[in-house]
N, C-alpha and C. Protein backbone atom coordinates (compact mmCIF):
# COMPACT_ATOMS: atom_id res chain seq x y z
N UNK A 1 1.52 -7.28 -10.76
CA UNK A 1 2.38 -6.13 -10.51
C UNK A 1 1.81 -5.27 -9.38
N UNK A 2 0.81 -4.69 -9.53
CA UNK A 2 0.41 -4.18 -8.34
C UNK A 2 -0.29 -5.08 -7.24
N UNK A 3 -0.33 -6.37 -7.29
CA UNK A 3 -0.55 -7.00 -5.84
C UNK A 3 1.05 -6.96 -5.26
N UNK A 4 1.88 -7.43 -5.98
CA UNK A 4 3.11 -7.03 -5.69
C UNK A 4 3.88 -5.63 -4.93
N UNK A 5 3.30 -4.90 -5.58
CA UNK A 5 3.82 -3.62 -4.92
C UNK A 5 2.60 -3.34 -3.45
N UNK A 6 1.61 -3.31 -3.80
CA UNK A 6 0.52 -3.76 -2.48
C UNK A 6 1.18 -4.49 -1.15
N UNK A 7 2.05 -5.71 -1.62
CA UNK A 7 2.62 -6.60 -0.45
C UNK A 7 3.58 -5.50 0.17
N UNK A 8 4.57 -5.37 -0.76
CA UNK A 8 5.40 -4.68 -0.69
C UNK A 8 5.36 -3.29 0.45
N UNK A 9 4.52 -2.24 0.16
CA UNK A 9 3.84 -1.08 0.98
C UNK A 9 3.40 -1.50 1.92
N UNK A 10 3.01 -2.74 1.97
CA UNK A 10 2.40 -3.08 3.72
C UNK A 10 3.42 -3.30 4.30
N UNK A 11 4.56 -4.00 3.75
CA UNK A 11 5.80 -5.11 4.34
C UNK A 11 6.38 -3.65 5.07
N UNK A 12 6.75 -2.49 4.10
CA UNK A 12 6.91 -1.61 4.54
C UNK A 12 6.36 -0.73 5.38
N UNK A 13 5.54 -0.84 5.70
CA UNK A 13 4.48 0.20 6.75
C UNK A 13 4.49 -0.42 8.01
N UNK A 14 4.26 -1.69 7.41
CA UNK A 14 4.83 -2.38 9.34
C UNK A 14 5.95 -2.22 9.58
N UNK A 15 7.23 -2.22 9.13
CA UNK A 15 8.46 -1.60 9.46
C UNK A 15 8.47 -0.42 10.18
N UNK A 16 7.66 0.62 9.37
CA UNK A 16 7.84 1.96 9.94
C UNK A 16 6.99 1.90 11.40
N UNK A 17 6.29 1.22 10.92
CA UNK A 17 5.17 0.96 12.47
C UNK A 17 5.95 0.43 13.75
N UNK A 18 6.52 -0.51 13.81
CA UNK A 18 7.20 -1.00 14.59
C UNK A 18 8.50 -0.48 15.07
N UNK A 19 9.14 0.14 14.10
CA UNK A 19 10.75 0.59 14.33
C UNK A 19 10.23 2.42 14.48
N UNK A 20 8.95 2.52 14.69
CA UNK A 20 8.95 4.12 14.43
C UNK A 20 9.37 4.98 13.98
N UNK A 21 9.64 4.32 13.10
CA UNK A 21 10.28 5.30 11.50
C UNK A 21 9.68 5.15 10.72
N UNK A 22 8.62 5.97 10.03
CA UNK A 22 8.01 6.22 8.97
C UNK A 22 8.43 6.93 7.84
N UNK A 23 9.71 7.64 7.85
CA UNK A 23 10.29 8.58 6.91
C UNK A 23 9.33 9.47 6.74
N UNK A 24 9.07 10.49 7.84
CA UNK A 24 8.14 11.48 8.04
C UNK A 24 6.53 11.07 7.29
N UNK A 25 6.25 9.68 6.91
CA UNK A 25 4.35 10.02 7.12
C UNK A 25 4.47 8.83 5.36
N UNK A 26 5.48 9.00 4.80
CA UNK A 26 5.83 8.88 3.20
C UNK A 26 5.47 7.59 2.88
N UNK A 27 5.79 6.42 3.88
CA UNK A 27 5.11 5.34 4.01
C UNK A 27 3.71 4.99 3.93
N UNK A 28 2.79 5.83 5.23
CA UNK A 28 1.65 5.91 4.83
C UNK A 28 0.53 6.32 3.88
N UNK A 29 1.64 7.32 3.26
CA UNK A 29 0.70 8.21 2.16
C UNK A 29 0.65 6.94 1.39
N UNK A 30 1.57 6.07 0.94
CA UNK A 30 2.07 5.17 0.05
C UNK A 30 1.04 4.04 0.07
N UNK A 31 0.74 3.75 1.77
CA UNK A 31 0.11 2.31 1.53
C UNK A 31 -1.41 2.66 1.02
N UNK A 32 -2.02 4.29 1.43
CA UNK A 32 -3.26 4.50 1.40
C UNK A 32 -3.58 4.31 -0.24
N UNK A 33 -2.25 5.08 -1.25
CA UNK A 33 -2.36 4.98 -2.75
C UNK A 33 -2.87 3.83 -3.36
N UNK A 34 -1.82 2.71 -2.27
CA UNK A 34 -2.17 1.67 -2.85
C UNK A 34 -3.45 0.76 -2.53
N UNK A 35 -3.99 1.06 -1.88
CA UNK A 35 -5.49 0.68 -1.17
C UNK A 35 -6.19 1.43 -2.09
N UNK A 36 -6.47 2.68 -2.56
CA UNK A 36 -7.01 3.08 -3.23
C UNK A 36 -6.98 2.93 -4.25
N UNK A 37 -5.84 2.15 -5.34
CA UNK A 37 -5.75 1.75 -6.60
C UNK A 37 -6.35 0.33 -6.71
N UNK A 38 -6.38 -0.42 -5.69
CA UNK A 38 -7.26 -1.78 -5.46
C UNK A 38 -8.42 -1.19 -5.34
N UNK A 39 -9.20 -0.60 -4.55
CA UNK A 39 -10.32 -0.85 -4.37
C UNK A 39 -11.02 -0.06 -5.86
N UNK A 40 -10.26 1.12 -6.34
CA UNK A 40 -10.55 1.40 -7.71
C UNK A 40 -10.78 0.49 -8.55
N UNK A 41 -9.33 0.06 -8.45
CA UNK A 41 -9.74 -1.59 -9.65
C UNK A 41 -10.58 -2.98 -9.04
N UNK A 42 -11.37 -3.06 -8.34
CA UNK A 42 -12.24 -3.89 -8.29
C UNK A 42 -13.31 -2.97 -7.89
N UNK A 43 -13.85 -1.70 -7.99
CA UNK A 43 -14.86 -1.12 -8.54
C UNK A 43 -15.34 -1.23 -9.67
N UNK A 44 -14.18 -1.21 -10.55
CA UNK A 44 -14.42 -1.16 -12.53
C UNK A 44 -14.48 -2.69 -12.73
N UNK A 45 -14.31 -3.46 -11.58
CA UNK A 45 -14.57 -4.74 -12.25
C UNK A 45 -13.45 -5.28 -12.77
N UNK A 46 -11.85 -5.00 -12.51
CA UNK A 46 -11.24 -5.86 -12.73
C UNK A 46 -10.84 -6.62 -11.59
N UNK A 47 -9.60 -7.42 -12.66
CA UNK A 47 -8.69 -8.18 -11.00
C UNK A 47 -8.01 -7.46 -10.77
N UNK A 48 -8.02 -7.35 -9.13
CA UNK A 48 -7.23 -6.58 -8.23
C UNK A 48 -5.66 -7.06 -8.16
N UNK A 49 -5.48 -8.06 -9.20
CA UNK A 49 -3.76 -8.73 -8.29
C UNK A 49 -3.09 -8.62 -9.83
């Protein structure tokens, strides 16, 4: 589930990257969450996917 949504936020961030539309920044806040909920969960030692 969350490697899923992980793909997902990137698939989306390169969109905004490329088409220069980010929906004011909302994208990025998004992909950083999700970078940070991975690297959380393979701090504690689980699986990340």
């Amino acid at each position: 589930m969350l490697w899923t949504l992980a793909v997902i936020l990137i698939v989306l961030w390169l969109l905004g990257v490329i088409t220069s539309y980010t929906m004011r920044g909302f994208i990025h806040i998004l992909l950083v969450i999700a970078i940070i909920v991975v690297l959380v969960r393979i701090i504690q030692g689980q699986a990340p996917f």
